[in-house]
C-alpha atoms as a PDB file:
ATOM      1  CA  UNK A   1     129.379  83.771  60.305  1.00  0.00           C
ATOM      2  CA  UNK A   2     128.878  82.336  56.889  1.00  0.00           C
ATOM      3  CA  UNK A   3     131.970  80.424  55.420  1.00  0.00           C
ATOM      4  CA  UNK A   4     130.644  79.621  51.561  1.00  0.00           C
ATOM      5  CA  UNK A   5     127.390  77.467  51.965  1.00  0.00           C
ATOM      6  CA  UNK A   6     127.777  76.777  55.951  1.00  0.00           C
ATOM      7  CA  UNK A   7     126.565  78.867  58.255  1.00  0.00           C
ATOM      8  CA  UNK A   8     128.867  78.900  61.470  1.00  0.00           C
ATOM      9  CA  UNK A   9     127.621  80.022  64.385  1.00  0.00           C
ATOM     10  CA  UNK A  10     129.957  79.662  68.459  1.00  0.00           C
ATOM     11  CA  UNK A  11     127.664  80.730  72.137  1.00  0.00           C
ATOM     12  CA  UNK A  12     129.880  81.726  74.835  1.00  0.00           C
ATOM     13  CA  UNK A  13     128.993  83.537  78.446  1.00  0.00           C
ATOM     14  CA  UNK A  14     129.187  86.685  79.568  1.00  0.00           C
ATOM     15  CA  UNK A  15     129.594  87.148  83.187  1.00  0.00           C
ATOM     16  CA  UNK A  16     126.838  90.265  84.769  1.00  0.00           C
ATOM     17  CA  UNK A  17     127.188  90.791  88.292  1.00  0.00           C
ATOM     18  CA  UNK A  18     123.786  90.411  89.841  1.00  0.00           C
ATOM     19  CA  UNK A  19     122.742  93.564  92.074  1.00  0.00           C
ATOM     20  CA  UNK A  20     119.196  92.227  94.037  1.00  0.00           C
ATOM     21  CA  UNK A  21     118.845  88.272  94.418  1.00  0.00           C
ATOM     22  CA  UNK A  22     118.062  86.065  92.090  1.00  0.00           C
ATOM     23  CA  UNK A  23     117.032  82.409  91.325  1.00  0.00           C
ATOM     24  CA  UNK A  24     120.218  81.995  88.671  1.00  0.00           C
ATOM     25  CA  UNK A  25     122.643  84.289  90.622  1.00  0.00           C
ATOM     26  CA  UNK A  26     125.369  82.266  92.408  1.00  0.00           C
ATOM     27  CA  UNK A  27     128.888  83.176  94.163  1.00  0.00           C
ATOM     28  CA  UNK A  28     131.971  82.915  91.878  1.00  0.00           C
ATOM     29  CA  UNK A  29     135.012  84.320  93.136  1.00  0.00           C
ATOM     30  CA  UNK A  30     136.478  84.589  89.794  1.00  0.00           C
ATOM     31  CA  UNK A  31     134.213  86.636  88.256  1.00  0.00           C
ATOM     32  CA  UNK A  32     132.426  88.090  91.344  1.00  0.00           C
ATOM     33  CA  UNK A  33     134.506  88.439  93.935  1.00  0.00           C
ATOM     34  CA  UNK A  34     132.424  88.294  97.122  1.00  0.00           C
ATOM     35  CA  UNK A  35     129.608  89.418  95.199  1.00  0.00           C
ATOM     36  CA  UNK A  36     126.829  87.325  92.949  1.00  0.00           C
ATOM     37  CA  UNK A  37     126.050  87.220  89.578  1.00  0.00           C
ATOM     38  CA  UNK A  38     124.625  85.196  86.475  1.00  0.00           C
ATOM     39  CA  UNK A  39     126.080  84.446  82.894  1.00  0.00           C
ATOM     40  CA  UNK A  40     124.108  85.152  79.857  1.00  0.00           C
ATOM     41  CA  UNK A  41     125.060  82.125  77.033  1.00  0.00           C
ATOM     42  CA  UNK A  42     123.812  83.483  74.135  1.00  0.00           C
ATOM     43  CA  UNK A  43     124.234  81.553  70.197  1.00  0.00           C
ATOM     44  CA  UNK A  44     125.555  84.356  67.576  1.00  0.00           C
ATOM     45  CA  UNK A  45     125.703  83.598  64.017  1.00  0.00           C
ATOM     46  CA  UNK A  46     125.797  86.150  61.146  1.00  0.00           C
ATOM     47  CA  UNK A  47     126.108  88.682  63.230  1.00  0.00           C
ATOM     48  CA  UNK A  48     122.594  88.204  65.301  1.00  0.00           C
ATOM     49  CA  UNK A  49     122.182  86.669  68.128  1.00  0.00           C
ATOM     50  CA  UNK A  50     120.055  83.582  67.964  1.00  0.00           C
ATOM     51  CA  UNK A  51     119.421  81.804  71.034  1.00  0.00           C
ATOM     52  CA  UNK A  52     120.107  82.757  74.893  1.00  0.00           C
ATOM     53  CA  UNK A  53     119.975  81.253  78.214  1.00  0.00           C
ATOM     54  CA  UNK A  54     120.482  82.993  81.670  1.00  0.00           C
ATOM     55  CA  UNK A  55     122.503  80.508  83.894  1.00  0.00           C
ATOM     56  CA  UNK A  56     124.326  80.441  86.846  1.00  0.00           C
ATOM     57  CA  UNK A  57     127.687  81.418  87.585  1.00  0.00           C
ATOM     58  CA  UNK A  58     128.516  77.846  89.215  1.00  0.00           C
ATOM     59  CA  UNK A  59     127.029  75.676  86.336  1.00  0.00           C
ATOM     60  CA  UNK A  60     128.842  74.297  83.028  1.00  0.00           C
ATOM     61  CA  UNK A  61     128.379  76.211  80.217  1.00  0.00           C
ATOM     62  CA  UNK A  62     128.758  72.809  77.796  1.00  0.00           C
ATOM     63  CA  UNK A  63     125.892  71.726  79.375  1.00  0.00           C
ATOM     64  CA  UNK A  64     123.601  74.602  77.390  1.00  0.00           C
ATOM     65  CA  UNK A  65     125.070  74.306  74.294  1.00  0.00           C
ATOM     66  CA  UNK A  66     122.525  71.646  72.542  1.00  0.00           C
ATOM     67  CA  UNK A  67     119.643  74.201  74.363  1.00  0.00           C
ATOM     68  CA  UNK A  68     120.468  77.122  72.398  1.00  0.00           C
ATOM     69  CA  UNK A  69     120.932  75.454  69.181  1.00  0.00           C
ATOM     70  CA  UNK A  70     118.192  73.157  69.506  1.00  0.00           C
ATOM     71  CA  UNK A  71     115.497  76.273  70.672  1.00  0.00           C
ATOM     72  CA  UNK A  72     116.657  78.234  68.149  1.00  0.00           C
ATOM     73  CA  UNK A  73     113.683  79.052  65.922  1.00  0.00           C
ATOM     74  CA  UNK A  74     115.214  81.604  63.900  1.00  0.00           C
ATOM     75  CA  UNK A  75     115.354  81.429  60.327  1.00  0.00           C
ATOM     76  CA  UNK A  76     119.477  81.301  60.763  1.00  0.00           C
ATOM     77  CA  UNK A  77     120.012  77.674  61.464  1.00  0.00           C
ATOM     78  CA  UNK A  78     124.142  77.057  61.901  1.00  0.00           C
ATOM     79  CA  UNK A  79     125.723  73.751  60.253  1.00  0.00           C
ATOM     80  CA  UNK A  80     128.586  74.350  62.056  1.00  0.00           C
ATOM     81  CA  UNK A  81     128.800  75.322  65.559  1.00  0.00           C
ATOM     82  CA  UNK A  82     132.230  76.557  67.620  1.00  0.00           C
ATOM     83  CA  UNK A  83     133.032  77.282  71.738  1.00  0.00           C
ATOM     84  CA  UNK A  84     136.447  77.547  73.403  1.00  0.00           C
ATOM     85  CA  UNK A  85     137.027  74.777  75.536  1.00  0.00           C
ATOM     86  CA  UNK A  86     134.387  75.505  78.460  1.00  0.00           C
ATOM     87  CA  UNK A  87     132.046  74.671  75.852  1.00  0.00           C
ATOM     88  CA  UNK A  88     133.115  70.587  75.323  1.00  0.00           C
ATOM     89  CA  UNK A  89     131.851  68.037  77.640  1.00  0.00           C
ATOM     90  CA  UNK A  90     131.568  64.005  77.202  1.00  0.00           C
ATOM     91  CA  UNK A  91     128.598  64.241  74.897  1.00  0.00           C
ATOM     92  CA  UNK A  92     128.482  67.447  73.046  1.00  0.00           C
ATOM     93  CA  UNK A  93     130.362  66.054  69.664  1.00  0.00           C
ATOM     94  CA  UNK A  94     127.650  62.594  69.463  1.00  0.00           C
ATOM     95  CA  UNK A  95     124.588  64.973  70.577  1.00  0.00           C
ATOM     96  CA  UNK A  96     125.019  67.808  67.757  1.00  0.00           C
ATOM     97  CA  UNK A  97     126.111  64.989  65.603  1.00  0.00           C
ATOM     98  CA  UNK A  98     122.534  63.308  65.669  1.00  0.00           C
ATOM     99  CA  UNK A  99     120.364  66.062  65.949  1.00  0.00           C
ATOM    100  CA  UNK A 100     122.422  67.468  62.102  1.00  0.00           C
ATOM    101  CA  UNK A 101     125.146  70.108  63.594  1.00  0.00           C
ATOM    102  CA  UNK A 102     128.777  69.971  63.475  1.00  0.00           C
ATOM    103  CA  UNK A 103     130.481  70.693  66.930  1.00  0.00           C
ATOM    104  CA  UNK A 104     133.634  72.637  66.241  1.00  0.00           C
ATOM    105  CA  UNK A 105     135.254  73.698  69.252  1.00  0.00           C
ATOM    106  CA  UNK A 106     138.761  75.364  69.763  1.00  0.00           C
ATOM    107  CA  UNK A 107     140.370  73.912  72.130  1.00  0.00           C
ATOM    108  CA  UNK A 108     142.907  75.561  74.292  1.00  0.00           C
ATOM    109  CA  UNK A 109     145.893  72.593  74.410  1.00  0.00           C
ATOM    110  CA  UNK A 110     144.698  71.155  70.912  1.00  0.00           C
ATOM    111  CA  UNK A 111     148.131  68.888  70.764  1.00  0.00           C
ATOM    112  CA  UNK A 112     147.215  67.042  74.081  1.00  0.00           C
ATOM    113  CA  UNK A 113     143.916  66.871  72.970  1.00  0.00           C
ATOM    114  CA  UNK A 114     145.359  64.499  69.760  1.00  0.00           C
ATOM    115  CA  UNK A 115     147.537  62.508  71.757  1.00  0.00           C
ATOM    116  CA  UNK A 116     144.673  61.577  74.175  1.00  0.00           C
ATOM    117  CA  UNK A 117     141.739  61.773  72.643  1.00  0.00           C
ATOM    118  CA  UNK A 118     142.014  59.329  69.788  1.00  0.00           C
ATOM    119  CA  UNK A 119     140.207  56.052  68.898  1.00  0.00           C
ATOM    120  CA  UNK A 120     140.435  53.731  66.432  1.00  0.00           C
ATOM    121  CA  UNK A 121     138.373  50.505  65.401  1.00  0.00           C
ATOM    122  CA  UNK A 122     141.599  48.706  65.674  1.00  0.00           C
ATOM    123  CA  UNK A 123     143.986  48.026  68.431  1.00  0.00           C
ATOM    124  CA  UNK A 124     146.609  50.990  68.531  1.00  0.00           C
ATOM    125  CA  UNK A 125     149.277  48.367  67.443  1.00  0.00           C
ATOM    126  CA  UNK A 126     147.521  48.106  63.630  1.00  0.00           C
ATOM    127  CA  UNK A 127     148.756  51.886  63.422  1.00  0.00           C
ATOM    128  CA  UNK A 128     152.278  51.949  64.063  1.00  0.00           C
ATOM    129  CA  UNK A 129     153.175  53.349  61.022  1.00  0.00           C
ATOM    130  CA  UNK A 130     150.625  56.340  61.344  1.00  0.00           C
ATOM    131  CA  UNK A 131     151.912  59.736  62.563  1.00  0.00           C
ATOM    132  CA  UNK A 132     149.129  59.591  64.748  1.00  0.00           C
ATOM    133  CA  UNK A 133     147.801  56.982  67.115  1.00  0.00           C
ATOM    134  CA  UNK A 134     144.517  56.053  69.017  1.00  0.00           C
ATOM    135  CA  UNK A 135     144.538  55.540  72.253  1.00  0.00           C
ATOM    136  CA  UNK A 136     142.390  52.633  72.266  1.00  0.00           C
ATOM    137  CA  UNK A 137     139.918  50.587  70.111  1.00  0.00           C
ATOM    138  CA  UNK A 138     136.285  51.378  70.065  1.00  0.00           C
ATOM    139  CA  UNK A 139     133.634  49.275  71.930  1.00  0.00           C
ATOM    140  CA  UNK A 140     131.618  48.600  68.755  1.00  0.00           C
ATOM    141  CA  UNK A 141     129.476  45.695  70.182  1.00  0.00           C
ATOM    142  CA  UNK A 142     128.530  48.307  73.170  1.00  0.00           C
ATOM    143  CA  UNK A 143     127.076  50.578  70.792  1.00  0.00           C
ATOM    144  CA  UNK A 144     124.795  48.253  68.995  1.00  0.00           C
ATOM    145  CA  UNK A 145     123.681  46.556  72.318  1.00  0.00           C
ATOM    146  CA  UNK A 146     122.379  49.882  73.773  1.00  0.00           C
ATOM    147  CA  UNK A 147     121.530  51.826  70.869  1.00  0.00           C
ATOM    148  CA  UNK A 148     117.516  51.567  71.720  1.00  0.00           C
ATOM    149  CA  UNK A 149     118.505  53.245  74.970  1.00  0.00           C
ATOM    150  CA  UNK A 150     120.678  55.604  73.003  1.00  0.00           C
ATOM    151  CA  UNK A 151     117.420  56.120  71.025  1.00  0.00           C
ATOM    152  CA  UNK A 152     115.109  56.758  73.876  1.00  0.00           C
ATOM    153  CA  UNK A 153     117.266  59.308  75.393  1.00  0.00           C
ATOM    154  CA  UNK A 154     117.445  61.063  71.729  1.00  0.00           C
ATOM    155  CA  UNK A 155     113.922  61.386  72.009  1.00  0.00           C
ATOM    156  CA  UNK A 156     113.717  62.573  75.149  1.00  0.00           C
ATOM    157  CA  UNK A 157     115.710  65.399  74.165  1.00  0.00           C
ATOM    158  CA  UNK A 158     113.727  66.228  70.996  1.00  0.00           C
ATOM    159  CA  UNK A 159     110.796  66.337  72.833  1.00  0.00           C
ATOM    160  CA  UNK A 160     111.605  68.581  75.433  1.00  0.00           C
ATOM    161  CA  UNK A 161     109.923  66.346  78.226  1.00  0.00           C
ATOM    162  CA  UNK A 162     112.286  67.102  80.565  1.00  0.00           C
ATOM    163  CA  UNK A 163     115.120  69.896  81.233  1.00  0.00           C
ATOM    164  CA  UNK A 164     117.855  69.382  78.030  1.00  0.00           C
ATOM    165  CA  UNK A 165     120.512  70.873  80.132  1.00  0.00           C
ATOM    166  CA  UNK A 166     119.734  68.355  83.277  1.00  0.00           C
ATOM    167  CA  UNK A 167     119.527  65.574  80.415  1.00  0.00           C
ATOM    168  CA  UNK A 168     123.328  66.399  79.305  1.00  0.00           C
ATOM    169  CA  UNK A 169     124.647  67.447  82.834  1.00  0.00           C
ATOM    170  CA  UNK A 170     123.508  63.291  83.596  1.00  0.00           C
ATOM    171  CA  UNK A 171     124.911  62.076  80.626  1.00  0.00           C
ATOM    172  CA  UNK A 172     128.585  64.283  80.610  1.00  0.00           C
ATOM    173  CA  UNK A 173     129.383  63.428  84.413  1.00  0.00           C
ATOM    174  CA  UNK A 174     132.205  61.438  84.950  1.00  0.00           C
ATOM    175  CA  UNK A 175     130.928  58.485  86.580  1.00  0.00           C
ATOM    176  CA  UNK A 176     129.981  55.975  84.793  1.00  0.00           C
ATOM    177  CA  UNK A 177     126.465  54.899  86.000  1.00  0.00           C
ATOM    178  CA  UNK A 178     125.388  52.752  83.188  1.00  0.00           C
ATOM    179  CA  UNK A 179     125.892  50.877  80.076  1.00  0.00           C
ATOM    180  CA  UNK A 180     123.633  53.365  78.111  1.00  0.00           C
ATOM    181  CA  UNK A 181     126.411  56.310  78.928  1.00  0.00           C
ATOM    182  CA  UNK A 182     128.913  54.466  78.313  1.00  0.00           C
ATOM    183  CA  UNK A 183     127.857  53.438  74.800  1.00  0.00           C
ATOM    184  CA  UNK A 184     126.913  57.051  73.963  1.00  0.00           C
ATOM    185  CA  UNK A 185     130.158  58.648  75.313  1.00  0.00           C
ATOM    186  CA  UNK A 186     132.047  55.453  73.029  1.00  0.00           C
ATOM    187  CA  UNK A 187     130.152  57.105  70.119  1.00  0.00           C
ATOM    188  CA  UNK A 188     131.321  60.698  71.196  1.00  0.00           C
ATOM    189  CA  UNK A 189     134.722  58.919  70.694  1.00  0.00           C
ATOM    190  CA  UNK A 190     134.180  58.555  66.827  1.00  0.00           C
ATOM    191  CA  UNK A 191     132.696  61.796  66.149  1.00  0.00           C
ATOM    192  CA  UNK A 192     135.140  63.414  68.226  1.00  0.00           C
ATOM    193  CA  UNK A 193     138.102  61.543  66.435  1.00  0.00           C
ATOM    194  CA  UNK A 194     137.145  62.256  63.314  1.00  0.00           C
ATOM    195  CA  UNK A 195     137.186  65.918  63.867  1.00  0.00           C
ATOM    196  CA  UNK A 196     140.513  66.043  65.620  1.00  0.00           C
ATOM    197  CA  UNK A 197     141.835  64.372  62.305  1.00  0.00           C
ATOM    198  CA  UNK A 198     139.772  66.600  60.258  1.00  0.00           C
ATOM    199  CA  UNK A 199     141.315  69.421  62.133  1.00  0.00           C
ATOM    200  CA  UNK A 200     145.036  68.049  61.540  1.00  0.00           C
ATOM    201  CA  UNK A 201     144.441  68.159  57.780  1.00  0.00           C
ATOM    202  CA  UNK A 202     142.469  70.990  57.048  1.00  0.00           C
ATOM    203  CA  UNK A 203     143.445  74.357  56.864  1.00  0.00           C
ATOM    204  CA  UNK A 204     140.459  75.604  56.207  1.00  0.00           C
ATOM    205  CA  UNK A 205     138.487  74.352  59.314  1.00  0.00           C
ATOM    206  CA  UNK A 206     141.163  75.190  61.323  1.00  0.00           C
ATOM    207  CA  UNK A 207     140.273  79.075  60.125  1.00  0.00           C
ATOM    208  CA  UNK A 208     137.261  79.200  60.259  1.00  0.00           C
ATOM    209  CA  UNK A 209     137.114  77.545  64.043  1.00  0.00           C
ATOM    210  CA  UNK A 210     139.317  80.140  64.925  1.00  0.00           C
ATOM    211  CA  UNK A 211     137.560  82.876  62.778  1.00  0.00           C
ATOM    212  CA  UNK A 212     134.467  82.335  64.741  1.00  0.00           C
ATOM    213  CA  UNK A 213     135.574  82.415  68.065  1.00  0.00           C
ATOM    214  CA  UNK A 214     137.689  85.486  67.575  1.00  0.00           C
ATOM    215  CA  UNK A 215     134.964  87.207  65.633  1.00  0.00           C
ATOM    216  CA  UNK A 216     132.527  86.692  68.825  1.00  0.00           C
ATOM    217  CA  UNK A 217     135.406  87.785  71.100  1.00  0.00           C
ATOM    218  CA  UNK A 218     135.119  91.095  68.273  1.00  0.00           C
ATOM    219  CA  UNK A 219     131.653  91.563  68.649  1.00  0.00           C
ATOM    220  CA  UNK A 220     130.982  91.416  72.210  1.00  0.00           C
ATOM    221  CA  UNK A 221     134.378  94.278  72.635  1.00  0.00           C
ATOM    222  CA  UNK A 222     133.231  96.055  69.883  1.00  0.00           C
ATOM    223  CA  UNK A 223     129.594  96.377  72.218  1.00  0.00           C
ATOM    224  CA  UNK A 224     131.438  97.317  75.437  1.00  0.00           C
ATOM    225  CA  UNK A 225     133.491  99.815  73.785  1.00  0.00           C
ATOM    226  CA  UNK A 226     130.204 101.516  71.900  1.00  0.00           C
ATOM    227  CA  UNK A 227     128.464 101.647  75.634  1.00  0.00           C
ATOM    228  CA  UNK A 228     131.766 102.829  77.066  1.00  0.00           C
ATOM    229  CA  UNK A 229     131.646 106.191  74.668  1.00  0.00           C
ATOM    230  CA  UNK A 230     128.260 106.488  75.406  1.00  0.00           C
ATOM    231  CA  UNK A 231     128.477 106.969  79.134  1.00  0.00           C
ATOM    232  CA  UNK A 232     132.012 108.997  78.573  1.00  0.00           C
ATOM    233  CA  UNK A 233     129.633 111.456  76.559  1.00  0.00           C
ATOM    234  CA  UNK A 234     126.632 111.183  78.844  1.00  0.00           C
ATOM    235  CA  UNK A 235     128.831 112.378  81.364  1.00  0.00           C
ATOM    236  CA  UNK A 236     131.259 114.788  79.732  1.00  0.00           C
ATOM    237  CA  UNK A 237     127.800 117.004  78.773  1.00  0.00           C
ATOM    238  CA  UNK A 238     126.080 116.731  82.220  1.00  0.00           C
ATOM    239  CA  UNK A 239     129.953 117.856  83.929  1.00  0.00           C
ATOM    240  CA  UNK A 240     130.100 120.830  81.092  1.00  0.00           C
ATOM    241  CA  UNK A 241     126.774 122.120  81.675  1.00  0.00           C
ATOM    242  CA  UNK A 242     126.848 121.513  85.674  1.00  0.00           C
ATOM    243  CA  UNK A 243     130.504 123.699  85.112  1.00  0.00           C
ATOM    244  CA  UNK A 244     128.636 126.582  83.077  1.00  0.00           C
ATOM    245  CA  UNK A 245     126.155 126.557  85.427  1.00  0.00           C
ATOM    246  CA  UNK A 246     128.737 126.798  88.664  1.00  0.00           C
ATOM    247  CA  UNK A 247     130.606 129.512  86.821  1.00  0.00           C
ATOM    248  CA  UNK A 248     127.455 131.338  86.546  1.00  0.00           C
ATOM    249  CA  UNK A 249     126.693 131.151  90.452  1.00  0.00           C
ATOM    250  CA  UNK A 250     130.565 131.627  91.001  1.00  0.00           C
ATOM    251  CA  UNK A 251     130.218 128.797  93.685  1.00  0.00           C
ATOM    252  CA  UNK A 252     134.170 128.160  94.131  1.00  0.00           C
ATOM    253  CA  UNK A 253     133.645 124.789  96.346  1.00  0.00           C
ATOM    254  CA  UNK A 254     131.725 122.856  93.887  1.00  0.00           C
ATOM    255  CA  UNK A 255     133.771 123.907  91.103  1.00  0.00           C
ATOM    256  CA  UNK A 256     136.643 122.400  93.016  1.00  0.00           C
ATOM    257  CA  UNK A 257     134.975 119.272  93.861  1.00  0.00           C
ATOM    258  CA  UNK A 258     134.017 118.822  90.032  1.00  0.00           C
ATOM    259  CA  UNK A 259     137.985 118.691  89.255  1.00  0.00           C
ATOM    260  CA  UNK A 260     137.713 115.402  91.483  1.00  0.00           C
ATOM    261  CA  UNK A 261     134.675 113.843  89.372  1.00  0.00           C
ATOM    262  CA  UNK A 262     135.223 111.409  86.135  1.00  0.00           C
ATOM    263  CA  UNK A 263     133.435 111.183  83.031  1.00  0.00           C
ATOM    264  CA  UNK A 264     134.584 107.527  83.255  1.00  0.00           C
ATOM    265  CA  UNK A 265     132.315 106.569  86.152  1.00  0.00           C
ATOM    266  CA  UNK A 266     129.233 104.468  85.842  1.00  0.00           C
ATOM    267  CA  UNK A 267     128.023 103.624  88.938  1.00  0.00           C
ATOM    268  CA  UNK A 268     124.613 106.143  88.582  1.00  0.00           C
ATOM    269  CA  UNK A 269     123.729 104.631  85.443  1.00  0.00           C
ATOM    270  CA  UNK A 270     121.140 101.321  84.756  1.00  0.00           C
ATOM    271  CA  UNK A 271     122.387  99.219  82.043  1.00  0.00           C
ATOM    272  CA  UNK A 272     119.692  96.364  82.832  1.00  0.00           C
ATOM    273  CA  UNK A 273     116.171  97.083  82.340  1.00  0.00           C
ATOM    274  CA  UNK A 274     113.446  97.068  79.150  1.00  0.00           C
ATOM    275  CA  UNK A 275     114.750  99.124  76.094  1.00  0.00           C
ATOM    276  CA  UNK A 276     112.021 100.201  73.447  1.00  0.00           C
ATOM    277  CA  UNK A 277     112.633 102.345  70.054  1.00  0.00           C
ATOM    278  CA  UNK A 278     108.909 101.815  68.480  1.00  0.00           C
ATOM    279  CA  UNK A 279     108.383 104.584  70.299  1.00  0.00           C
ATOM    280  CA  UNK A 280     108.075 108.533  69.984  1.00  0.00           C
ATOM    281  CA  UNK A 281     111.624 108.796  72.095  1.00  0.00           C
ATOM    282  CA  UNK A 282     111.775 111.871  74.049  1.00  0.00           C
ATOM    283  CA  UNK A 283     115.950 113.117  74.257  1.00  0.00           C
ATOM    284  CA  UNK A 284     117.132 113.666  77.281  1.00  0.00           C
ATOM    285  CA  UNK A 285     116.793 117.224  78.618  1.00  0.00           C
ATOM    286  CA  UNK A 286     120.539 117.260  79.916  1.00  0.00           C
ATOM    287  CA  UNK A 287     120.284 120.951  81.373  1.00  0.00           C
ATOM    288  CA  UNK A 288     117.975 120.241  83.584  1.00  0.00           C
ATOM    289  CA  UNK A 289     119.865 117.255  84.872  1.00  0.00           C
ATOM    290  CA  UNK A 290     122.419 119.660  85.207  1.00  0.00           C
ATOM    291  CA  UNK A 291     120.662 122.213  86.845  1.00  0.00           C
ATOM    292  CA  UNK A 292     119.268 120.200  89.173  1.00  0.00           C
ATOM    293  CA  UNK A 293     122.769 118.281  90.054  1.00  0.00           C
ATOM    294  CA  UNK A 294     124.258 121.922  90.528  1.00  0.00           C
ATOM    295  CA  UNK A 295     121.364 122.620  93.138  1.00  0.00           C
ATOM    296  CA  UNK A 296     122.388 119.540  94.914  1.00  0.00           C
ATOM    297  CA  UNK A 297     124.996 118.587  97.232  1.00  0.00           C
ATOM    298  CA  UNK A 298     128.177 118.060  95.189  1.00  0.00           C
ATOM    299  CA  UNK A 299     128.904 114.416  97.660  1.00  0.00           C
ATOM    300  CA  UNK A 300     126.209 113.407  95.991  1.00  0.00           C
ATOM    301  CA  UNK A 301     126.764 113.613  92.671  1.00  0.00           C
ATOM    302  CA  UNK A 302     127.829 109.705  91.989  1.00  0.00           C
ATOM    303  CA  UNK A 303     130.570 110.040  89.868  1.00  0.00           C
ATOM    304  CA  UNK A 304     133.637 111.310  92.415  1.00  0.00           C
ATOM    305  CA  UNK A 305     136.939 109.299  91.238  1.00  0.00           C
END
């Protein structure tokens, strides 16, 4: 979306349950059940989507956030960027920060998030009188020592040598290998202070964060809702003519098997697959489908409630 002059785009996943193997496709009982699938994060802004990665159902989405910003080569480039809270990780804020994007993300318990996640460049005792207190002081002097390294790993990540989402995966896990990750997640300290006290004070981000989440949330129901008619109609013309055509043959049986088949069911229908509209499209010819479902065996039709 487009608030004034700043473009702001937000990426979230969408869950697809994964039919045949695949290299991405993982187990996730959440989402899955006993079944497989992958997640498709995909970067939306104005109303387009930018950038997408397919990733599996087991692996962070924060960690493909800078990926579908960064590889986005569209002439939409978002200032701004927004994810719910899957989409935050140790790094994300100092990352986005020095490659020229905002990271705005909504979290879900934003009040905890202020009382714990906080820092100041003075001990918490110089701001007693504040409403709001860090947690700690920085670790300036760590910064400065390992900025070079900081530096190298910046470039590492501009230059695509190696796999972005490996690079941040490394650099947001929790244990603290280094000197080098700890003096870049003391930097994701400031940048992420700064916003939580941005977001405290201004209405107007705190909209617009919120805007464009919910207007993602919009888009993708808006989608599923549009393909949701479109089968309810696919079906509701091949049941009508397959009905004509029973009536015709008076064949009593299969008209009282259709009374057990939905319009609502999906499970004949492809959604995957290449789509192409360059083309001379043919319409579908949905009395022969008809006719040739009301030759066959009405167990077979697909679409029995």
């Amino acid at each position: 979306m487009t608030f004034g002059d700043v473009v702001h785009s937000s990426s979230d996943g969408q869950k697809f349950e994964s039919s045949i193997p695949t290299v991405n496709a993982r187990y996730s009982a959440k989402y899955f059940g006993l079944k497989k699938g992958v997640v498709a994060y995909t970067l939306l802004a104005s109303h387009v989507p930018l950038s997408a990665r397919i990733i599996g159902a087991n692996e962070h989405e924060s960690h493909y956030v800078f990926n579908v910003l960064f590889n986005n080569l569209t002439d939409i480039q978002p200032d701004t960027h927004s994810t719910d809270t899957h989409g935050a990780n140790q790094v994300n804020f100092a990352l986005l920060h020095l490659f020229g994007y905002r990271f705005a993300p909504r979290y879900r318990d934003f009040r905890r998030k202020v009382q714990t996640g906080l820092y100041g460049f003075k001990h918490p005792n110089a701001y007693t009188s504040c409403a709001l207190k860090p947690v700690r002081r920085i670790k300036e002097s760590l910064i400065q020592s390992e900025w070079e390294n900081v530096e190298r790993i910046l470039l590492s990540l501009a230059l695509k040598s190696t796999s972005q989402s490996v690079i941040v995966s490394k650099l947001s896990s929790h244990r603290r290998q280094n000197r080098t990750k700890q003096a870049l997640w003391e930097f994701e300290h400031i940048i992420r202070s700064l916003y939580l006290l941005d977001y405290v004070d201004s209405p107007l981000l705190r909209r617009n964060v919120h805007r464009a989440s919910q207007h993602e949330q919009e888009l993708w129901n808006e989608c599923t809702r549009l393909i949701a008619n479109a089968v309810v109609y696919y079906n509701s013309v091949i049941l009508s003519e397959v009905l004509s055509t029973l009536n015709t043959q008076s064949n009593q049986g299969a008209i009282d098997t259709l009374q057990r088949v939905t319009p609502l069911a999906w499970q004949h229908i492809n959604f995957y697959g290449r789509y192409r509209f360059d083309g001379d499209l043919r319409p579908i010819d949905l009395v022969k489908v008809a006719a040739e479902l009301a030759k066959s065996d009405s167990k077979q039709w697909g679409m029995t409630a």
